[in-house]
N, C-alpha and C. Protein backbone atom coordinates (compact mmCIF):
# COMPACT_ATOMS: atom_id res chain seq x y z
N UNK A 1 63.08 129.51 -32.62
CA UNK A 1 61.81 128.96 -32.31
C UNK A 1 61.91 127.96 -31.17
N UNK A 2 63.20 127.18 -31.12
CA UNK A 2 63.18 126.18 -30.18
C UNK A 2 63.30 126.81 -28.65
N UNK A 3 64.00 127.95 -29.23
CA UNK A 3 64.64 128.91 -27.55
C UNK A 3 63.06 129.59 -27.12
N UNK A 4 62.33 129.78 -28.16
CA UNK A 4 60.89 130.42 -27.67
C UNK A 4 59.98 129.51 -26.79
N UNK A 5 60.25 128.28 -27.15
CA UNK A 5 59.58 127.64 -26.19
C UNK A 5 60.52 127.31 -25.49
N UNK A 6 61.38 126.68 -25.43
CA UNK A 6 62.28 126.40 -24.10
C UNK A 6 62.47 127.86 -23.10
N UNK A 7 61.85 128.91 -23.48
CA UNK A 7 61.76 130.05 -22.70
C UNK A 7 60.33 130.00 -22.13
N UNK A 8 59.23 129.68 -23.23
CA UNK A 8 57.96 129.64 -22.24
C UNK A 8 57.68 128.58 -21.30
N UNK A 9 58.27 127.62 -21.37
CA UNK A 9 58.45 126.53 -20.58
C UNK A 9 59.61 126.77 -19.21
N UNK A 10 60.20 127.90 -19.32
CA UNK A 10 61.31 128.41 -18.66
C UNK A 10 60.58 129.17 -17.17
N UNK A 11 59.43 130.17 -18.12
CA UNK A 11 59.14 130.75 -17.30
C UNK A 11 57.41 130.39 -16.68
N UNK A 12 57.31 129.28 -17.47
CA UNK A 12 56.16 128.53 -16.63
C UNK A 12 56.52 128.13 -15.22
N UNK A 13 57.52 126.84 -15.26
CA UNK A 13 58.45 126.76 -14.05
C UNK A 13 58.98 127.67 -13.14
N UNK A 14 58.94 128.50 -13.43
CA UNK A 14 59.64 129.63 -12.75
C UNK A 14 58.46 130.68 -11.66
N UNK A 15 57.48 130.43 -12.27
CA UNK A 15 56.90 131.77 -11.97
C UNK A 15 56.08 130.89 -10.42
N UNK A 16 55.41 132.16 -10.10
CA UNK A 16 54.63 132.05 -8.38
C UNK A 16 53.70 130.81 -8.60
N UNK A 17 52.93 131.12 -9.55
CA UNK A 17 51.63 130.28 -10.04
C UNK A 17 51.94 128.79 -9.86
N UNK A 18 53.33 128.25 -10.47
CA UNK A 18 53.69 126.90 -10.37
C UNK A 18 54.03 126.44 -8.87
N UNK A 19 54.98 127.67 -8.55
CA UNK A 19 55.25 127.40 -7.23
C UNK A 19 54.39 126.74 -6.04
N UNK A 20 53.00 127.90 -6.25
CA UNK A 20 52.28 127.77 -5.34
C UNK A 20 51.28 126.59 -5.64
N UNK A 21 51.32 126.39 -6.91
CA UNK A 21 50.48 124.87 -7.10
C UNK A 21 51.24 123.61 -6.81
N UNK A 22 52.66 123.60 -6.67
CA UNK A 22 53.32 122.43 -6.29
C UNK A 22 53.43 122.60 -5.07
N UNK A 23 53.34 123.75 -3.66
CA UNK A 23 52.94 123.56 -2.17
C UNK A 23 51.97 123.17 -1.84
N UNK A 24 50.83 123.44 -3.01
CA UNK A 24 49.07 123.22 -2.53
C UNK A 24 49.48 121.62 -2.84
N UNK A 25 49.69 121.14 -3.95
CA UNK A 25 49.92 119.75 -4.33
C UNK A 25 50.76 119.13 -3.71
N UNK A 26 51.75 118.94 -2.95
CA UNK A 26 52.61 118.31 -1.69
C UNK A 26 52.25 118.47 -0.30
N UNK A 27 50.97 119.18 -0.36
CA UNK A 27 50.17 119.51 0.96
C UNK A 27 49.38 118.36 0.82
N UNK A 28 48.85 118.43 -0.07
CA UNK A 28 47.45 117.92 0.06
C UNK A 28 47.89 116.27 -0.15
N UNK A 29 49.22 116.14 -0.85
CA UNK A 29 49.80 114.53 -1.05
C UNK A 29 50.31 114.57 0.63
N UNK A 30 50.98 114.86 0.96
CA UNK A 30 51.70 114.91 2.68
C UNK A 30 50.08 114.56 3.65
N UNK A 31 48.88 114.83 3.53
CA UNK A 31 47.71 114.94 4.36
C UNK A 31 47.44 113.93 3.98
N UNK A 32 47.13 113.44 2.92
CA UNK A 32 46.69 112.15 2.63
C UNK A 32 47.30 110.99 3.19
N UNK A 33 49.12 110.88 3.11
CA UNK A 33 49.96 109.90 3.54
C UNK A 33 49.49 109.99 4.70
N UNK A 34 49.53 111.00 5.71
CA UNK A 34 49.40 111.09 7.24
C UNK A 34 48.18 110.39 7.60
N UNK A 35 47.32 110.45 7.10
CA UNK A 35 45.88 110.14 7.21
C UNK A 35 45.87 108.60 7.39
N UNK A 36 46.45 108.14 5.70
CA UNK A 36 46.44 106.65 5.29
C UNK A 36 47.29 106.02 6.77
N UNK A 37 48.45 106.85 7.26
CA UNK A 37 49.43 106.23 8.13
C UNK A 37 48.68 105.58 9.35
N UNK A 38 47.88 107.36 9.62
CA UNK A 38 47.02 106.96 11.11
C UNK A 38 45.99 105.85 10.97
N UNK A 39 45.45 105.59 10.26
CA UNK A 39 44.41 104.87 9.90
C UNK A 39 44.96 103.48 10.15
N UNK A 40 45.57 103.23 9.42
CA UNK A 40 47.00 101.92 9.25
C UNK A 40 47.04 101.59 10.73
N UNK A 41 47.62 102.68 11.55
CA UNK A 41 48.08 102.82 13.12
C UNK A 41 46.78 102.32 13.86
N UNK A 42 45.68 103.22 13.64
CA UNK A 42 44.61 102.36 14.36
C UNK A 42 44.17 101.31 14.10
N UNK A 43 44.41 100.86 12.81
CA UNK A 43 43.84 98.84 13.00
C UNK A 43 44.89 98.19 13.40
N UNK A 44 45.74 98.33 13.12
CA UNK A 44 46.92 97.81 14.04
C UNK A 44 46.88 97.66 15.65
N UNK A 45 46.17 98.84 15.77
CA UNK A 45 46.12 98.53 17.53
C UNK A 45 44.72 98.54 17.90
N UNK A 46 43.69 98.28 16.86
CA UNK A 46 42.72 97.16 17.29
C UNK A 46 42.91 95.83 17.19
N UNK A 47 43.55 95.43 15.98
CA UNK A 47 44.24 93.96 15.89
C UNK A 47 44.66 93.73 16.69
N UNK A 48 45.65 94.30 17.73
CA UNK A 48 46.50 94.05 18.62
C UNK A 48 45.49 94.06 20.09
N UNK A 49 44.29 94.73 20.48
CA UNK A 49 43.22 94.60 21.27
C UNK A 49 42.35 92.99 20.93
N UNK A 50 42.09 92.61 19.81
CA UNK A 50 41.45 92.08 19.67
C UNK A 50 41.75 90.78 19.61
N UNK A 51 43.61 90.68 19.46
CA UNK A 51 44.22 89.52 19.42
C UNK A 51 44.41 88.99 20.98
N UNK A 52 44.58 90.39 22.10
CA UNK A 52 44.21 90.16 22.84
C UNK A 52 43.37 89.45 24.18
N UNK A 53 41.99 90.29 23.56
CA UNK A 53 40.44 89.60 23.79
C UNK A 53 40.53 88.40 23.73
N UNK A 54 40.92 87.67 22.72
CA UNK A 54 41.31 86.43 22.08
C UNK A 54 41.86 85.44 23.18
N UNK A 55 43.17 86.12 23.15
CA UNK A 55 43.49 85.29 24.40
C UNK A 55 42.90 85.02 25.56
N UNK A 56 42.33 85.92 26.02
CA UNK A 56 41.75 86.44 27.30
C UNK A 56 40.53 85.23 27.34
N UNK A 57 39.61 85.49 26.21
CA UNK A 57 38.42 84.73 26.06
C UNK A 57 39.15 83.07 25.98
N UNK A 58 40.51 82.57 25.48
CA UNK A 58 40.41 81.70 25.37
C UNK A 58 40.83 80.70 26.94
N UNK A 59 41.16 81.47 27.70
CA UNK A 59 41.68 81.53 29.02
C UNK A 59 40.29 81.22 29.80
N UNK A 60 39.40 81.90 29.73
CA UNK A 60 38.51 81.99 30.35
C UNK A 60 37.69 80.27 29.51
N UNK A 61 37.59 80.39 28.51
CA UNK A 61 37.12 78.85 28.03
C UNK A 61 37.70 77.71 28.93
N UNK A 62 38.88 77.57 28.80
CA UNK A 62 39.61 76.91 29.58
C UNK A 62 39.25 76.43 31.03
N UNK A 63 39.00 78.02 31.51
CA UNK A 63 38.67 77.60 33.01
C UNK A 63 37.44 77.50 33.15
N UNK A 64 36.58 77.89 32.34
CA UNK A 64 34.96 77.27 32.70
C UNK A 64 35.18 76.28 31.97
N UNK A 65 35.89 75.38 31.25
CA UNK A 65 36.18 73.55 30.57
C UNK A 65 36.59 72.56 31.90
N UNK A 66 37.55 73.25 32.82
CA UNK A 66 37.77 73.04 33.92
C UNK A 66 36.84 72.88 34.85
N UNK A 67 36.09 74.00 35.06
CA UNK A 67 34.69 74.19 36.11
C UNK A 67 33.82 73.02 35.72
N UNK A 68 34.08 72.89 34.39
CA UNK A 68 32.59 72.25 33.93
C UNK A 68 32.77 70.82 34.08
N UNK A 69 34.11 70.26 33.78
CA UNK A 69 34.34 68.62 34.25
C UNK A 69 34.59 68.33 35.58
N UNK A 70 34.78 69.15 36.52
CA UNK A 70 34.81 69.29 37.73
C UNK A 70 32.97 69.15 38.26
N UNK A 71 32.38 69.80 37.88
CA UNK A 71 30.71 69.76 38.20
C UNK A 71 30.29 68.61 37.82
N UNK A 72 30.73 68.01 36.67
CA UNK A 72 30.63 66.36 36.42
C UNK A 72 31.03 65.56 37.24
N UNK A 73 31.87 65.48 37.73
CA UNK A 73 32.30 64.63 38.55
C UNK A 73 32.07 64.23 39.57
N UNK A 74 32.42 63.09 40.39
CA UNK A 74 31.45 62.44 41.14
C UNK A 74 32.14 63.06 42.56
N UNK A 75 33.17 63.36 42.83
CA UNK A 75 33.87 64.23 44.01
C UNK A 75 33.10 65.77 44.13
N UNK A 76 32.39 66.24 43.01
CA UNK A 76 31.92 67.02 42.84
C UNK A 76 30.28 67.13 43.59
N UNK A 77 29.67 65.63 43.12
CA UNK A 77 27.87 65.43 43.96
C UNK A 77 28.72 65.26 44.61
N UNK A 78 29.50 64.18 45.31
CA UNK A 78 29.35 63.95 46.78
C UNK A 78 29.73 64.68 47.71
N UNK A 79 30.44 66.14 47.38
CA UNK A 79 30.72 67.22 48.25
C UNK A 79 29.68 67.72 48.44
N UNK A 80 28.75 68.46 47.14
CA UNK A 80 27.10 68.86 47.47
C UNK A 80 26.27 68.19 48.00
N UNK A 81 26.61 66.54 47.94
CA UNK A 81 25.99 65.84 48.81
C UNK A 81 25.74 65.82 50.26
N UNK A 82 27.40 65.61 50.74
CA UNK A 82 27.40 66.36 52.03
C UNK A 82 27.37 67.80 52.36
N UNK A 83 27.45 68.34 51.76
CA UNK A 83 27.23 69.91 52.15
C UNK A 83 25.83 70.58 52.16
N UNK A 84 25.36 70.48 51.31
CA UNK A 84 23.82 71.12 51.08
C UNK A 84 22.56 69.45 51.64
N UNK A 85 22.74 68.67 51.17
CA UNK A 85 21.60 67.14 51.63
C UNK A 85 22.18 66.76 52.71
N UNK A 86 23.33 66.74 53.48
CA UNK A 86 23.50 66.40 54.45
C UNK A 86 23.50 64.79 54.10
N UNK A 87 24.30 64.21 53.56
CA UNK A 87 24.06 62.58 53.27
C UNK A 87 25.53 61.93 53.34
N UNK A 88 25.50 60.65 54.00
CA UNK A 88 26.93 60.29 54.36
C UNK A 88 27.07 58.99 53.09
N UNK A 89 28.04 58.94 53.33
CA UNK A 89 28.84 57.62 52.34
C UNK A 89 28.18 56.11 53.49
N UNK A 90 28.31 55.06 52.74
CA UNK A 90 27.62 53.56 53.79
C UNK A 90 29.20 53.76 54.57
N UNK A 91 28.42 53.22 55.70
CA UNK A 91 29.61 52.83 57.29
C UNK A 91 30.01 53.84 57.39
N UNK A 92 29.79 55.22 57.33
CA UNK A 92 29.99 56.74 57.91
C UNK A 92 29.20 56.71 59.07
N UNK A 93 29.86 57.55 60.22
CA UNK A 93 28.85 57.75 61.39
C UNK A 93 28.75 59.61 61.24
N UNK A 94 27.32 59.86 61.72
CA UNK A 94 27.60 61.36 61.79
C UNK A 94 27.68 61.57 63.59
N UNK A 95 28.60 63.23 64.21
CA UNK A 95 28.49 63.25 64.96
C UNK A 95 27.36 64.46 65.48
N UNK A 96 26.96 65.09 66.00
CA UNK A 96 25.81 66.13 65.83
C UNK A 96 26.01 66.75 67.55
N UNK A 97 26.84 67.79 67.50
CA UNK A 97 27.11 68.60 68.74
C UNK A 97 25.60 69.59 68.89
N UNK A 98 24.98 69.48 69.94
CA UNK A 98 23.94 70.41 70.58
C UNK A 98 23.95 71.55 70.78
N UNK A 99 23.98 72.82 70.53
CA UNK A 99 24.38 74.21 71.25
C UNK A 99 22.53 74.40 72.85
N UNK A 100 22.32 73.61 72.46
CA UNK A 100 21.15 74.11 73.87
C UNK A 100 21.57 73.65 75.02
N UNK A 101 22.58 72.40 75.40
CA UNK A 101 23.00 71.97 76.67
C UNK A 101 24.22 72.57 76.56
N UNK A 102 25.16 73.10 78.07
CA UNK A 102 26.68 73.42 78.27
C UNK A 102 26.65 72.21 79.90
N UNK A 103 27.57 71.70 79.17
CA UNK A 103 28.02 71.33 80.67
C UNK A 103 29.27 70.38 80.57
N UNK A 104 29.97 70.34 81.69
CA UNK A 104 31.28 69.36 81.79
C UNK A 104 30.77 68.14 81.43
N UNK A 105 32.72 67.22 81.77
CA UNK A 105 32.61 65.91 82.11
C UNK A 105 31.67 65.41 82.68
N UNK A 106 31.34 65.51 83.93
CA UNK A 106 30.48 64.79 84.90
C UNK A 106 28.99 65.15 84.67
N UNK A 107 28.56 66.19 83.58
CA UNK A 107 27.27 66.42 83.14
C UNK A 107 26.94 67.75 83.98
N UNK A 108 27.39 68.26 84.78
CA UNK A 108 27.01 69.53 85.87
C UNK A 108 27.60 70.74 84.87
N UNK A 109 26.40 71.36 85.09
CA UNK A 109 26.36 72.60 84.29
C UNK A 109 27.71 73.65 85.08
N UNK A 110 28.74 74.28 84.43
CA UNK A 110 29.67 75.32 85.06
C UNK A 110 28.95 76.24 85.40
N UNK A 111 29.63 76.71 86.07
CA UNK A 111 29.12 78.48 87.22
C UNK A 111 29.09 79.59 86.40
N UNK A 112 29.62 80.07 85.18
CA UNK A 112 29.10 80.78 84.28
C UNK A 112 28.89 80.73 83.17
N UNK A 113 28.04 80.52 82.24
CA UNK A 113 27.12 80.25 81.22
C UNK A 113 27.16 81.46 80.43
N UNK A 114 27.60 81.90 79.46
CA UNK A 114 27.44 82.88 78.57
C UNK A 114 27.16 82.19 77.40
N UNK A 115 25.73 82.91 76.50
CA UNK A 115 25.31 82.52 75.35
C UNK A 115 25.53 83.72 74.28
N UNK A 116 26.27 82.96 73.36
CA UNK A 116 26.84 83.63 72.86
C UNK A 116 26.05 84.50 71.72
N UNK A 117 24.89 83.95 71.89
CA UNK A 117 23.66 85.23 71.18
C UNK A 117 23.48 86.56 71.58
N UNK A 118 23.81 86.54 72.80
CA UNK A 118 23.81 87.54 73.86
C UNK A 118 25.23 88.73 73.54
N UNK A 119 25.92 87.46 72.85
CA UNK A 119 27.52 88.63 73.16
C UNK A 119 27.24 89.62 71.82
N UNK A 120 27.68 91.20 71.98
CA UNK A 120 28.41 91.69 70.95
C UNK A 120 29.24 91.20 69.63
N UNK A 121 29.37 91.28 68.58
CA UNK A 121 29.95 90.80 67.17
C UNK A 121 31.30 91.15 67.52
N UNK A 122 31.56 92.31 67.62
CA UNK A 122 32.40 93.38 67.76
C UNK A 122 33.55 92.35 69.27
N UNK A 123 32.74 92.12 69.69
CA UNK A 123 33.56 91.37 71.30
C UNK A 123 33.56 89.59 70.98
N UNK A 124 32.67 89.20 70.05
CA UNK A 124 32.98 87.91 69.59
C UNK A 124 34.28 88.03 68.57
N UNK A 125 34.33 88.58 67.66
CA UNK A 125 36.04 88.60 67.20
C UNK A 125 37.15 89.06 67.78
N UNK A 126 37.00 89.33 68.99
CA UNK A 126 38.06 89.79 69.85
C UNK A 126 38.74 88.65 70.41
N UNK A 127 37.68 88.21 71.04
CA UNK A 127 37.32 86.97 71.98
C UNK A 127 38.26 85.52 70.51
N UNK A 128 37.63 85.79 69.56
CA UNK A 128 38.19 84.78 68.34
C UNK A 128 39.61 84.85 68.36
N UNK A 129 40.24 86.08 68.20
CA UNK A 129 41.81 86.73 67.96
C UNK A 129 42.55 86.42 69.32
N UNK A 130 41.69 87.02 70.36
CA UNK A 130 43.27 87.48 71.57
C UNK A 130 42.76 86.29 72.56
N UNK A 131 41.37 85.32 72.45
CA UNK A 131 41.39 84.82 73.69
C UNK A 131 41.13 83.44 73.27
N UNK A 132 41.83 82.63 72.42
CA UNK A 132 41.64 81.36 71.83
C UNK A 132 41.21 80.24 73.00
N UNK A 133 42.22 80.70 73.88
CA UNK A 133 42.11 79.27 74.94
C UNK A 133 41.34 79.56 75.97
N UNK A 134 40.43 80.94 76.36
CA UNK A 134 39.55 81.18 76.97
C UNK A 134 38.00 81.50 76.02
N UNK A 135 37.58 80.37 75.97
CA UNK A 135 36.17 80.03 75.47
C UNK A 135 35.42 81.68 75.97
């Protein structure tokens, strides 16, 4: 009686039926692990994006914390001061060059006069580059 079942139990194990239910069942456990793995894998390398960002954003705080006590500051108006209001510090002199008069030392206008409204763009950066010491 004992060999009768240790025989049907023999050939339970044995046969296709088990076989093929323990490939379907190590399939379907193997798909799952893979799955759980990838999944795992992608927050990992959003964590790793986002720890990122992190930095990035905290970098950028930094330098607009920078920008921003800099705009406070008083080196800060008095550059916009002079730059955009045109306003001097007390006992500053301004100097204010004319472009409507050309003329020498002695006040006499030179023998050729080119206005430079007149010139080409294209021949004014030339003129900038190759001809410094000829105005």
């Amino acid at each position: 009686m004992v060999e009768e079942k240790n025989e049907k139990w023999r050939q339970i194990f044995y046969s296709r039926w088990f076989l093929l239910g323990m490939i379907f069942l190590s399939i379907i456990l193997t798909s799952s692990y893979i799955r759980a793995y990838y999944q795992e894998y992608l927050v990992k390398q959003e964590i790793k994006n986002l720890q990122q960002e992190v930095r990035n954003l905290e970098a950028k705080k930094i330098e607009t914390m920078e920008i921003f006590k800099y705009v406070q500051s008083d080196s800060f108006v008095e550059e916009k001061a002079r730059t955009e209001l045109n306003l001097l510090k007390s006992g500053e002199k301004m100097a204010l060059i004319s472009n409507s008069s050309v003329g020498n030392i002695n006040g006499q206008m030179p023998d050729k006069v080119v206005k430079w409204s007149s010139i080409e763009n294209p021949i004014k950066w030339l003129k900038f580059f190759f001809f410094k010491n000829n105005n």
